[in-house]
N, C-alpha and C. Protein backbone atom coordinates (compact mmCIF):
# COMPACT_ATOMS: atom_id res chain seq x y z
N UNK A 1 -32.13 -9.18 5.48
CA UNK A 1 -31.76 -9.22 6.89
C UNK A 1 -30.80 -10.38 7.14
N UNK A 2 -29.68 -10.79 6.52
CA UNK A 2 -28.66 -11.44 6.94
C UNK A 2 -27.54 -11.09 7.55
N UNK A 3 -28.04 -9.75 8.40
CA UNK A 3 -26.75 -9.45 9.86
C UNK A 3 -26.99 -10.32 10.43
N UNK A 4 -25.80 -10.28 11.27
CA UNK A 4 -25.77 -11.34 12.20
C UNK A 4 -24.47 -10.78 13.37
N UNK A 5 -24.85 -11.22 14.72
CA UNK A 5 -23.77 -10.82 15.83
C UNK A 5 -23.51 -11.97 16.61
N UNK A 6 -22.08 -12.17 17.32
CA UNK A 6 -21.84 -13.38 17.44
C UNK A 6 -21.19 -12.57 19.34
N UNK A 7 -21.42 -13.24 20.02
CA UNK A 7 -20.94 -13.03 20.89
C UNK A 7 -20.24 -14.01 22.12
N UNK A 8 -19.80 -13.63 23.61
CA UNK A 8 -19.23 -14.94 23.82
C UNK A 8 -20.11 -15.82 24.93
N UNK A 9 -20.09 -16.94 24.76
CA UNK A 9 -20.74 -18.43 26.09
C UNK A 9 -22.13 -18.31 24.55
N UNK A 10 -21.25 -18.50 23.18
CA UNK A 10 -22.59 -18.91 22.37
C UNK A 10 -23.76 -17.99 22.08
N UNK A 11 -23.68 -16.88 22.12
CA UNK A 11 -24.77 -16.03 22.30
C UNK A 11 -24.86 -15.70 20.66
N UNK A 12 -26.13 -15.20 20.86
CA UNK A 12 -26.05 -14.85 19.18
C UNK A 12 -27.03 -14.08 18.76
N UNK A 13 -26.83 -12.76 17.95
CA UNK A 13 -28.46 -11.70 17.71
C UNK A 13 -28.39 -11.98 16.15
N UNK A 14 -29.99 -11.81 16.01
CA UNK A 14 -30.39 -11.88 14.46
C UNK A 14 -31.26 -11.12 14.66
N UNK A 15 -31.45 -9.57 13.30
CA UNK A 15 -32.86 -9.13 13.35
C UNK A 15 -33.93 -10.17 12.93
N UNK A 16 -35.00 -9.84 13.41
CA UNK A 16 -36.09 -10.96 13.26
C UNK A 16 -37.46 -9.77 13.07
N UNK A 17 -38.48 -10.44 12.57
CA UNK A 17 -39.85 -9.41 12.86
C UNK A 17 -40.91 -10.37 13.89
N UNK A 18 -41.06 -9.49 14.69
CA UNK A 18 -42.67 -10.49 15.47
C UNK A 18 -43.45 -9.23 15.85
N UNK A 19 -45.00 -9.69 15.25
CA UNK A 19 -45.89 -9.07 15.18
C UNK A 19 -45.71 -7.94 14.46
N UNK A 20 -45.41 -8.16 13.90
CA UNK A 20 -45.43 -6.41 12.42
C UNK A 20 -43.74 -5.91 12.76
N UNK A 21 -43.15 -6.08 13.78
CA UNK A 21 -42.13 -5.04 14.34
C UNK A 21 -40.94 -5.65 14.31
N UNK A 22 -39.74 -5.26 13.84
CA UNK A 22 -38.71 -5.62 13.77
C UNK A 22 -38.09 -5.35 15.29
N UNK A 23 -37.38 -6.75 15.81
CA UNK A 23 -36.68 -6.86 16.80
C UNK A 23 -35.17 -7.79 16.90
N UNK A 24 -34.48 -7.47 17.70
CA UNK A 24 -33.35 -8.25 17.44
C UNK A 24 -33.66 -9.60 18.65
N UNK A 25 -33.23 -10.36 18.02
CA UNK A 25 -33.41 -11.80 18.39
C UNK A 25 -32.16 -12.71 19.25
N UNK A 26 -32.21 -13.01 20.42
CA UNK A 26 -31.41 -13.30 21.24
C UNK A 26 -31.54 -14.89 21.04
N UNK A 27 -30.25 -15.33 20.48
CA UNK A 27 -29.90 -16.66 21.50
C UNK A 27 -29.18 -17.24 21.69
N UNK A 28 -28.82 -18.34 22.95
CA UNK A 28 -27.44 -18.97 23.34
C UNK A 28 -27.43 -20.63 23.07
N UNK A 29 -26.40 -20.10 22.18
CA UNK A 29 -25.90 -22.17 21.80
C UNK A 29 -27.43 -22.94 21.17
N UNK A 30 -27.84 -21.56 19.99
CA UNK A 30 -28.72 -22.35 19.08
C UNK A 30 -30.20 -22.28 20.10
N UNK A 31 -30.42 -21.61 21.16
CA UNK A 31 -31.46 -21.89 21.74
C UNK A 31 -31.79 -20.60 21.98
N UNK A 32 -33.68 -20.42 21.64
CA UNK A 32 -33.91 -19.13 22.16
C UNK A 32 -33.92 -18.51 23.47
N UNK A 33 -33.75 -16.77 23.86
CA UNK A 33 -33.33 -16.32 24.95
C UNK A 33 -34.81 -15.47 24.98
N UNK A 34 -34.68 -14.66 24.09
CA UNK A 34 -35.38 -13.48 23.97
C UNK A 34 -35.44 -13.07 22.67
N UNK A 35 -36.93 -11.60 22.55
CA UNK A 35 -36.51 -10.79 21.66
C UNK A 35 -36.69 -9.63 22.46
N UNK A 36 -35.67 -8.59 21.83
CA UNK A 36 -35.19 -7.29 22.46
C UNK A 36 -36.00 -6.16 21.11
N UNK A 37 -36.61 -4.97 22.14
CA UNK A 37 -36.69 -4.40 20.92
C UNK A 37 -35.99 -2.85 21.25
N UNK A 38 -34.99 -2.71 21.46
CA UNK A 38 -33.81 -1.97 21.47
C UNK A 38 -32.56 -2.57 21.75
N UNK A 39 -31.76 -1.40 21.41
CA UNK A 39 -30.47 -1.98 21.97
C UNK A 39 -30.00 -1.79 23.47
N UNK A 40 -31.07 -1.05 23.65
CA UNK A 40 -30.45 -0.65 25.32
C UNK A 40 -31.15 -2.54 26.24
N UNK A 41 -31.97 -3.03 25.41
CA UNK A 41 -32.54 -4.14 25.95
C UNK A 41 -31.45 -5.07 25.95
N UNK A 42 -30.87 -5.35 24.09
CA UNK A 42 -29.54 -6.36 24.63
C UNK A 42 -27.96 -6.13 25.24
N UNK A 43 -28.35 -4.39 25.86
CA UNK A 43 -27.04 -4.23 26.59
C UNK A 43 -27.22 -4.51 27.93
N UNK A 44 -28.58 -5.02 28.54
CA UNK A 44 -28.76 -5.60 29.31
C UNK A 44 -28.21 -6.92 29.70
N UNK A 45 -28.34 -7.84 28.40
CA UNK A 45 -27.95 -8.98 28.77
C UNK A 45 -26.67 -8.97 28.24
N UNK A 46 -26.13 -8.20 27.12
CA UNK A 46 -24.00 -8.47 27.17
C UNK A 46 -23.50 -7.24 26.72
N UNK A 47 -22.23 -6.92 27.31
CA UNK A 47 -21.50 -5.85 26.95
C UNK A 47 -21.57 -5.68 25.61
N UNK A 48 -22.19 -4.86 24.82
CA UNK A 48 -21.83 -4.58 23.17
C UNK A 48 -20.65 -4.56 22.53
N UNK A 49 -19.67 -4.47 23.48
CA UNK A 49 -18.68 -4.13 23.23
C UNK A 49 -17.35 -5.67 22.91
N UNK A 50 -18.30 -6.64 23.21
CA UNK A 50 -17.97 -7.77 23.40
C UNK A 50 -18.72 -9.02 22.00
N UNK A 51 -19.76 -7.80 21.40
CA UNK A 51 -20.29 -8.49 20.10
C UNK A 51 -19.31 -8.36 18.86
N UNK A 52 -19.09 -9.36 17.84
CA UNK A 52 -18.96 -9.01 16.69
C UNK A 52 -19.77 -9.64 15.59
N UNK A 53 -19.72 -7.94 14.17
CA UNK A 53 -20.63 -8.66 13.12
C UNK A 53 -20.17 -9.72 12.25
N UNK A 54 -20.98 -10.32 12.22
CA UNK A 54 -20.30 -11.83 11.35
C UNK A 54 -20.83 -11.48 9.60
N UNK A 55 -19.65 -11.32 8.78
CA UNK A 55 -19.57 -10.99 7.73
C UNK A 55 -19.75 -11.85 6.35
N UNK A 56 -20.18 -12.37 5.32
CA UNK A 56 -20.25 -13.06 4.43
C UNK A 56 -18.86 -13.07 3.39
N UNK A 57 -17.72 -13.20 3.46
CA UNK A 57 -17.21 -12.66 2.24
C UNK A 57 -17.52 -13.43 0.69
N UNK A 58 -17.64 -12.81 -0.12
CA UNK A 58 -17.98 -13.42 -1.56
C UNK A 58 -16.69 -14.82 -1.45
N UNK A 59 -17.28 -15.52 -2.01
CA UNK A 59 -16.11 -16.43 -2.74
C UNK A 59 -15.17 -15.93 -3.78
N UNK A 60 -13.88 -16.33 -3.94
CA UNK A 60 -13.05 -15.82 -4.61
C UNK A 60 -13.07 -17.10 -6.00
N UNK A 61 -13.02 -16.50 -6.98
CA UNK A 61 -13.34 -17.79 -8.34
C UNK A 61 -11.67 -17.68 -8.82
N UNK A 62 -11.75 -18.79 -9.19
CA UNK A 62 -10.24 -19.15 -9.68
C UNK A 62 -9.02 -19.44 -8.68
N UNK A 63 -9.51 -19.29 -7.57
CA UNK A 63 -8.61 -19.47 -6.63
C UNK A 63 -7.82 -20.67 -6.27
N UNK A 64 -6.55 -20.54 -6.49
CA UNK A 64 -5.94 -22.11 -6.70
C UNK A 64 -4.74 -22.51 -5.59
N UNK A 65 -5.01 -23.47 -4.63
CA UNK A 65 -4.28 -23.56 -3.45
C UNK A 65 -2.75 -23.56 -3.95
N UNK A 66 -1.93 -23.08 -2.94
CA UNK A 66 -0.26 -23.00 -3.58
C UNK A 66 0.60 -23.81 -2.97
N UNK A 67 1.04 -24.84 -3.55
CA UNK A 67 1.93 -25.93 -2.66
C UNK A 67 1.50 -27.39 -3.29
């Protein structure tokens, strides 16, 4: 479970589990909000359309700065 959504004024979802059940996890500027257990719950609090997924890319090996 290392998705992750980044949204804007700091907001931020992580799936999380509480009490047996997987929920997505709300919070702003590092501080908890909520947990949602749909998505219609965190389209309550921000346009979805306004989230993005925050991606890991691998490290690149050998990579040698040019200049």
């Amino acid at each position: 479970m290392d998705r992750r959504w980044v949204g804007p004024d700091g907001l931020e979802i992580v799936p999380a589990f509480r009490e047996g059940r997987q929920v997505l996890r709300v919070s702003r500027d590092g501080r908890f909000v909520t947990d949602c257990v749909s998505v219609a719950q965190v389209a309550r609090l921000v346009d979805l359309a306004d989230l993005c997924e925050v991606i890991a890319l691998p490290s690149r090996r050998g990579f040698e700065a040019v200049g």
